[in-house]
Protein backbone atom coordinates (compact mmCIF):
# COMPACT_ATOMS: atom_id res chain seq x y z
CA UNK A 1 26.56 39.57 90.42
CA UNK A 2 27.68 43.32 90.64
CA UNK A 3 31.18 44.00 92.28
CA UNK A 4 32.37 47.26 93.44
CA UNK A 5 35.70 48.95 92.35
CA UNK A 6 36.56 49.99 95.81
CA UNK A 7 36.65 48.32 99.07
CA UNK A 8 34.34 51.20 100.70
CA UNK A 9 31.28 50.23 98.16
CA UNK A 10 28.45 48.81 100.04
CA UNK A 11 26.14 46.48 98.10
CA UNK A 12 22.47 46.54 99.79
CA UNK A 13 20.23 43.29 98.51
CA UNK A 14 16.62 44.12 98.45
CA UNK A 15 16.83 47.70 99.69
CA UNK A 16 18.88 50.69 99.50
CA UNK A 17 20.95 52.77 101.05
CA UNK A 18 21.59 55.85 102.99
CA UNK A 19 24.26 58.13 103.90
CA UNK A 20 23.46 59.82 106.99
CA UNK A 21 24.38 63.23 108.67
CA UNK A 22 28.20 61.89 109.27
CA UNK A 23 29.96 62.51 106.03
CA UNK A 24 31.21 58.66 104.81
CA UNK A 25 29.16 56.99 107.04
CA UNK A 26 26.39 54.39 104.99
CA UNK A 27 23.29 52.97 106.99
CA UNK A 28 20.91 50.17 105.18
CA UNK A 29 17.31 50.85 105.18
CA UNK A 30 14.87 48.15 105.47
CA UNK A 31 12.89 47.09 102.33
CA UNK A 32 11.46 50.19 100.37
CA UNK A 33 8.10 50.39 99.00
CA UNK A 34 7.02 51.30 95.90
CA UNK A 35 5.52 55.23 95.74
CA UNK A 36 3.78 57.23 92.94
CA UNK A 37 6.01 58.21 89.96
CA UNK A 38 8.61 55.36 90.45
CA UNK A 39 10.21 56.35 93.47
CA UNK A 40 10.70 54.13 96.48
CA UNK A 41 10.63 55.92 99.67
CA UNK A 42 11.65 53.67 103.42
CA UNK A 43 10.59 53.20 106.81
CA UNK A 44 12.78 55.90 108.10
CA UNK A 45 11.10 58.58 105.41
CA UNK A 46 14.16 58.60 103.04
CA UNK A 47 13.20 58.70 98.97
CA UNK A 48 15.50 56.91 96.78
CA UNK A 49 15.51 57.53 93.15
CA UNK A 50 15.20 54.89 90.44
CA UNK A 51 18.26 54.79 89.22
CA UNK A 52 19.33 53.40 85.21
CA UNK A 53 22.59 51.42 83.84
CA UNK A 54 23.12 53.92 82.24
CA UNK A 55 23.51 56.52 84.89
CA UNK A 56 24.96 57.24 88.13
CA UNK A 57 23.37 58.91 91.06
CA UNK A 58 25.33 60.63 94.19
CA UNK A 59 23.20 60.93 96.99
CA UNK A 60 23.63 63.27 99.89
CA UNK A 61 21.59 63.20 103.00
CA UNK A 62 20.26 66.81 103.89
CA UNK A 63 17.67 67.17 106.20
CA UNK A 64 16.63 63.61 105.74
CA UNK A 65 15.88 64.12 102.11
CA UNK A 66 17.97 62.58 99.25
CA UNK A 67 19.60 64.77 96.65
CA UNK A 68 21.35 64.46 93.11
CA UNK A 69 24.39 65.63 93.26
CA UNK A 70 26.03 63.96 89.97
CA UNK A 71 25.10 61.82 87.31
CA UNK A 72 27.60 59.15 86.19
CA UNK A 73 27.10 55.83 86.27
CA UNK A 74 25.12 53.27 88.49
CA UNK A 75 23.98 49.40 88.32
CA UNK A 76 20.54 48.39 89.41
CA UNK A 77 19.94 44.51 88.36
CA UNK A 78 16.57 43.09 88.90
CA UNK A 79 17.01 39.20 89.93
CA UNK A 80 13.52 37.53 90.97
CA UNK A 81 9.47 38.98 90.88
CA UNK A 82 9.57 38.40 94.34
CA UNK A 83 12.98 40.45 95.15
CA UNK A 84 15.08 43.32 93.23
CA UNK A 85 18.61 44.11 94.48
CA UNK A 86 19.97 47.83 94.26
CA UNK A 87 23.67 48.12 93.98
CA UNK A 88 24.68 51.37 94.45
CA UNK A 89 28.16 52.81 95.06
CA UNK A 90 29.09 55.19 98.12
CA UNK A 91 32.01 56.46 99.56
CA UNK A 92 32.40 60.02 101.49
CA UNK A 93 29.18 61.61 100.23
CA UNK A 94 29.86 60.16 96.73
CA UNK A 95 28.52 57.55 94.51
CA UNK A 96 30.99 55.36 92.20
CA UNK A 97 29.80 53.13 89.75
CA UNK A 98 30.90 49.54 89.81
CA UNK A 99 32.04 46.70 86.44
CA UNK A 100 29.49 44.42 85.75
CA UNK A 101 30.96 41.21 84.89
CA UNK A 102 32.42 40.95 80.94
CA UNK A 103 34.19 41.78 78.43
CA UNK A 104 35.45 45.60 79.89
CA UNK A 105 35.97 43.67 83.46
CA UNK A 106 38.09 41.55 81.36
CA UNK A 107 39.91 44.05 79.31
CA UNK A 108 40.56 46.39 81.82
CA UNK A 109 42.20 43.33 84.29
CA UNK A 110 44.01 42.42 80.98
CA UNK A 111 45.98 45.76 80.50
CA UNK A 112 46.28 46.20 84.35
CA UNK A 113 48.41 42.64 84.21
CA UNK A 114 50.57 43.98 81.11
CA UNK A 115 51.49 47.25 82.58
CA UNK A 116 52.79 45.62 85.78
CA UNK A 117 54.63 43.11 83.79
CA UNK A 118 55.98 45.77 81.51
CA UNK A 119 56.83 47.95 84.98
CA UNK A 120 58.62 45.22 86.66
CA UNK A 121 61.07 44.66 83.33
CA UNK A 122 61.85 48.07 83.40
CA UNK A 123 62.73 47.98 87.09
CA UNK A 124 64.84 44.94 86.30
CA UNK A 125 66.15 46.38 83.71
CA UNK A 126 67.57 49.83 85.03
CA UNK A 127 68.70 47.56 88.14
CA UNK A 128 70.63 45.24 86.20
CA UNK A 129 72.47 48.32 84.42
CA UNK A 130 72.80 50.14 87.62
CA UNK A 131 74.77 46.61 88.88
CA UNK A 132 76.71 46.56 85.88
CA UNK A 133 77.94 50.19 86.37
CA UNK A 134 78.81 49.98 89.67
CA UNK A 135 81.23 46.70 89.54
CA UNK A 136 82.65 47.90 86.45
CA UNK A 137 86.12 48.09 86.83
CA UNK A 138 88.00 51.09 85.75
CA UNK A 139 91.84 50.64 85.22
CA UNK A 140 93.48 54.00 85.74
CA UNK A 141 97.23 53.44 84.00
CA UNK A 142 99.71 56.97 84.31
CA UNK A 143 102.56 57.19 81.38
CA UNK A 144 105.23 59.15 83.31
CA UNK A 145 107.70 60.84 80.41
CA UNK A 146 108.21 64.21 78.68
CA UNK A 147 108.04 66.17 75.47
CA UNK A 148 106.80 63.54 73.36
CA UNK A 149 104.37 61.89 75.68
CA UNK A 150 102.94 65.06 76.65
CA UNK A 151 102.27 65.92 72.92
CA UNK A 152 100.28 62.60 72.85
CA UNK A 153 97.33 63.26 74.74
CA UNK A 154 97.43 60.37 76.49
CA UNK A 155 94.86 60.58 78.55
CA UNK A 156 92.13 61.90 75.46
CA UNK A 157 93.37 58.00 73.83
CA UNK A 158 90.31 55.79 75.18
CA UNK A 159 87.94 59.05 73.45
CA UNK A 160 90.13 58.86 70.36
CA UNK A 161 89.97 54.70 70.10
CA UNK A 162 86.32 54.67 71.11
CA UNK A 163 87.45 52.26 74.29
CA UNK A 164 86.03 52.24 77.90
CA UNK A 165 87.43 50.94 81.57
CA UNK A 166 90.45 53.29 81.18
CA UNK A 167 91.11 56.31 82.91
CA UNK A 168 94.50 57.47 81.76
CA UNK A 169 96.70 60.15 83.43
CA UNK A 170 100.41 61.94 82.11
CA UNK A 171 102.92 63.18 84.36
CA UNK A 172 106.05 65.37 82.74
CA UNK A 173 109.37 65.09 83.61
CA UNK A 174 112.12 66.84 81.56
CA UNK A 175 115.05 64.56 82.33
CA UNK A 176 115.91 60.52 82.51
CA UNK A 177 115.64 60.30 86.65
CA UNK A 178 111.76 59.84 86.91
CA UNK A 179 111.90 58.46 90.55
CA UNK A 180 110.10 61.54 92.49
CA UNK A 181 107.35 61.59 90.03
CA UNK A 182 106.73 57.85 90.09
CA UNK A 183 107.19 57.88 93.79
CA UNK A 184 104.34 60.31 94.33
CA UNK A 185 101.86 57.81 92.21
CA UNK A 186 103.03 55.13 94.22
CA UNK A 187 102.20 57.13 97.62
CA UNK A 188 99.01 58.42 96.30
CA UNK A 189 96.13 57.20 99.01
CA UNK A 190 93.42 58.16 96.13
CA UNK A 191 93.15 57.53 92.36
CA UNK A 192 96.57 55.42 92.72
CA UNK A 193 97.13 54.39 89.41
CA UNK A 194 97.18 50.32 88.52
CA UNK A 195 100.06 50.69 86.28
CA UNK A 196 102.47 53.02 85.65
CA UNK A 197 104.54 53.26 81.87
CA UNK A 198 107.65 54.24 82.24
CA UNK A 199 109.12 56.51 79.06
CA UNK A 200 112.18 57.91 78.32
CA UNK A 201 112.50 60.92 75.68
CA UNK A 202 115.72 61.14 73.11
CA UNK A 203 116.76 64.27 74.15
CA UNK A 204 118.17 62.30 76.99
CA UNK A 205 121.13 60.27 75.19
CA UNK A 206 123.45 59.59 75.14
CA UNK A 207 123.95 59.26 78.96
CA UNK A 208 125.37 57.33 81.41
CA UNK A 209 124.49 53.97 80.46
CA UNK A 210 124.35 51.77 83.36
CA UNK A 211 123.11 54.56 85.81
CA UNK A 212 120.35 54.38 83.25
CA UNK A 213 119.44 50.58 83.51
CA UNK A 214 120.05 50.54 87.07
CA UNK A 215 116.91 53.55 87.62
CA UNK A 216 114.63 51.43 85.70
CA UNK A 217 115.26 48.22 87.70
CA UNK A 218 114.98 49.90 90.79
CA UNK A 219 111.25 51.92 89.36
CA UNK A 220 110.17 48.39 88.35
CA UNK A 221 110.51 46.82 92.18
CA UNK A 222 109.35 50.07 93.48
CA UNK A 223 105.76 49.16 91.36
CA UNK A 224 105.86 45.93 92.14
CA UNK A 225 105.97 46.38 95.89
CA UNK A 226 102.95 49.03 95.57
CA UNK A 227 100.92 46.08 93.76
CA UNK A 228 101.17 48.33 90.95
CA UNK A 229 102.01 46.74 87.05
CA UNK A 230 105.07 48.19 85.61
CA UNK A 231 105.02 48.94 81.92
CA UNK A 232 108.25 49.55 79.70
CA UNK A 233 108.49 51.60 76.62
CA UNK A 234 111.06 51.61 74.17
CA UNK A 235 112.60 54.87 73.35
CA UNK A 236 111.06 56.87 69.94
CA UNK A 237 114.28 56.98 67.48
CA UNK A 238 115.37 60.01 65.72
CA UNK A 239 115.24 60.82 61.82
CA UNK A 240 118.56 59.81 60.11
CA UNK A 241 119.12 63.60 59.55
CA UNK A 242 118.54 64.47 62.79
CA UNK A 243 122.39 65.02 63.63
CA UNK A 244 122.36 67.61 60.72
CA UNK A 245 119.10 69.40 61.65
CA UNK A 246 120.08 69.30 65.03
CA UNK A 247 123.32 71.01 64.32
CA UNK A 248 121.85 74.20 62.24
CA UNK A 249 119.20 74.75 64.80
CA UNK A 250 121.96 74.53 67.90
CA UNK A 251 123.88 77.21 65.58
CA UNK A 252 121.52 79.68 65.35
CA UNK A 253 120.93 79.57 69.27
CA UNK A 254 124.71 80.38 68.99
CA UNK A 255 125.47 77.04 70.10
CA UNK A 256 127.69 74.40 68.65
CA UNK A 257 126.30 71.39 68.48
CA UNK A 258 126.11 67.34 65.95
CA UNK A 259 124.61 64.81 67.88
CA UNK A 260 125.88 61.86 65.92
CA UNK A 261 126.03 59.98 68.59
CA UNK A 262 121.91 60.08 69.94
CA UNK A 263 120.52 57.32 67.56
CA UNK A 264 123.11 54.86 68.59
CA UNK A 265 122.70 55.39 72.32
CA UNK A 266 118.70 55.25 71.43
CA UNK A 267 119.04 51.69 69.62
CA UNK A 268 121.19 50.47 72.39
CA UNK A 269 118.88 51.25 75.43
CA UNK A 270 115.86 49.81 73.31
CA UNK A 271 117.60 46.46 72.83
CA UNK A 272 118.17 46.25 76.51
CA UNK A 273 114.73 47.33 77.16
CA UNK A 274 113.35 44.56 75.48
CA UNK A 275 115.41 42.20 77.08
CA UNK A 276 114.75 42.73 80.24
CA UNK A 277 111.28 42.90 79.73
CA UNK A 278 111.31 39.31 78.47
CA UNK A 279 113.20 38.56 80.92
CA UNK A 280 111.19 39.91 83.76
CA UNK A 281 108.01 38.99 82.12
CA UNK A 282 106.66 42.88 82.21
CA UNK A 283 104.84 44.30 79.57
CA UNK A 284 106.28 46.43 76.55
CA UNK A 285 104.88 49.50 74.70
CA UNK A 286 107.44 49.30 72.24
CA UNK A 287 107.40 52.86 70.36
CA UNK A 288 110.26 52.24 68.21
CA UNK A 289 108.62 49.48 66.14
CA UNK A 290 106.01 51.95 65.20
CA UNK A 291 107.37 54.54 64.01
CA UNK A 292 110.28 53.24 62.61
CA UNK A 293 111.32 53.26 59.00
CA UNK A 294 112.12 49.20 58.76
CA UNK A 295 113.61 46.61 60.44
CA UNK A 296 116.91 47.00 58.51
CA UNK A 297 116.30 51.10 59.46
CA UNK A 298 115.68 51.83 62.34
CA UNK A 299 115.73 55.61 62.21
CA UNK A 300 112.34 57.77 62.78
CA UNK A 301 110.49 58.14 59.57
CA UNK A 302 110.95 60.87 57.87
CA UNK A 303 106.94 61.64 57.30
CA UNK A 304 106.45 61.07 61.01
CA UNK A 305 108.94 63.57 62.41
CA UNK A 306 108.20 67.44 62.64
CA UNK A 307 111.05 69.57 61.73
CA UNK A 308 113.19 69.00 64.46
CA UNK A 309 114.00 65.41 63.65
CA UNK A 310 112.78 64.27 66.92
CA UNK A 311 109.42 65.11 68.25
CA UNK A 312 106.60 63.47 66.37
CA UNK A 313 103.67 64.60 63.99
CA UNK A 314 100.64 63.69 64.32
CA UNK A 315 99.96 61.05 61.29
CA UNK A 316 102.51 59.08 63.62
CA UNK A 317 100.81 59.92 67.28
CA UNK A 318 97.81 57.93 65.51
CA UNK A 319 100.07 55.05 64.73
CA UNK A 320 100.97 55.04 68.38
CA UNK A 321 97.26 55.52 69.17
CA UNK A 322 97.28 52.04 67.16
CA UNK A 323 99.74 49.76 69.16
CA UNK A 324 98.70 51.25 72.85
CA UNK A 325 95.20 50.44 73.13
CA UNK A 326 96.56 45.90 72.71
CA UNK A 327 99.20 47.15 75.01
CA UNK A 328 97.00 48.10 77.47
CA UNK A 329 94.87 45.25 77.25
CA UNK A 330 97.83 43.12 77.86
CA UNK A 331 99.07 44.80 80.89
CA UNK A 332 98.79 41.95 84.19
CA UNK A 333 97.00 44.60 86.39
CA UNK A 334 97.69 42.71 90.14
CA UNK A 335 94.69 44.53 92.20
């Protein structure tokens, strides 16, 4: 049995059909009878043409006579002597052939099942990376120090270590007291950072020692009361000729200057930054270990200092690249 493609087909059994003066409309004639030349003509004076498997006939009704308007395809199937069924395909004015049952029925219901399978897994697919992008979380961390941190790059690091989930931010400040700047990323009602590291810069000792120790306590509760993770840094050391170079550049600013004293003050801090990060359980980007010459030394290397003594190269702002990417990974983000 013949099926039609479309739900607006109309299979007539033992006649034919017509499409009358109303475009779309389809009327069934009774039983046509056989006329000279093959054509079948019906009660109502219609002619309907004998029509071939192998073509396709679209049938207008003009002035009650049938006319070709296209050849495609069309079915006729002959089922008994005694009765012959038509199927013919009409929609609007139009004729549409119809699958016979087999093997291209089959086929074509074959691929229409694969592309709807392959449709829906792509669906799936882009909705399960969609979900996965939006809940990803993003941990936004702001080092808050000066020369040296700022000739970092901080934030170009996750780029750099081929990392993602960060979105890292540097804030300068060009002395020890950091408390305004770290107060206005605490305040922040947007992009409020999950942790803040807290840096000091070498240029800054010596100093007063316990007005020193008593800032970063105080910076430390501040974070913790904003739900914000608190990081500690140790302090980058300074070349062991850093007194001397120190002194010659001073000089020809006209200014007399030896800074013996700044590597001692350095080591000092950076022992009781450690401390109290062990003691407080808070996490430690410890600088000095880096960049350091040895255990035993604990002066800047010399091949990792730029001619200052001081500020840092950058064959050693990779080695920091190194150790920050496990820091941050270790930091106890609290929101």
């Amino acid at each position: 049995m013949e099926r039609a493609v479309f739900p607006t087909i109309a299979a007539l059994r033992g006649g034919v059909q017509q499409i009358n003066g109303r475009r779309g409309a389809v009327c069934p004639l009774k039983p046509a009878r056989e006329a000279p030349g093959g054509a079948r003509t019906s009660p109502a004076g219609g002619v309907t043409i004998g029509l071939h498997s192998e073509s396709c006939r679209c049938i207008l009704l003009h002035n009650k006579e049938l006319s070709i308007i296209s050849a495609r395809r069309a079915i006729r199937e002959t089922r008994t002597p005694r009765g012959r069924a038509q199927t013919d395909a009409t929609c609007g004015g139009a004729c549409m052939g119809s699958f016979r049952e087999g093997p291209i029925w089959i086929v074509v219901v074959f691929f229409g099942i694969v592309i709807a399978c392959a449709c829906a897994l792509v669906d799936s697919a882009g909705g399960q990376a969609m979900t996965g992008s939006e809940t990803k979380t993003v941990r936004r961390v702001a080092l808050v120090g000066a020369s040296v941190g700022g000739a970092w790059d901080f934030p170009g690091l996750p780029a750099r270590a081929g990392v993602s989930g960060y979105e890292l931010e540097y804030v300068a400040r060009y002395r020890f007291d950091k408390s305004e700047e770290i107060a206005a990323l605490l305040a922040r009602e947007e992009r409020r950072p999950d942790a803040v590291i807290i840096k000091e810069c070498a240029a800054f000792f010596p100093g007063d020692t316990e007005k020193h120790r008593n800032l970063v306590r105080r910076w430390v509760a501040e974070c913790r009361a904003a739900g914000v993770a608190p990081v500690l840094a140790t302090v980058v050391p300074v070349t062991r000729t850093y007194p001397l170079r120190m002194f010659v550049l001073e000089l020809l600013h006209g200014r007399l200057r030896f800074p013996k004293e700044t590597q001692r003050a350095i080591l000092a801090y950076n022992d009781w930054i450690r401390e109290y990060a062990r003691t407080e359980g808070l996490p430690l980007l410890d600088l000095e270990t880096a960049v350091r010459s040895s255990d035993a030394n604990r002066h800047l290397k010399e091949s990792y200092a730029r001619k200052d003594g001081l500020h840092l190269n950058a064959k050693a702002y990779r080695e920091l690249d190194r150790i920050a990417v496990p820091a941050l990974e270790r930091i106890p983000y609290q929101r």
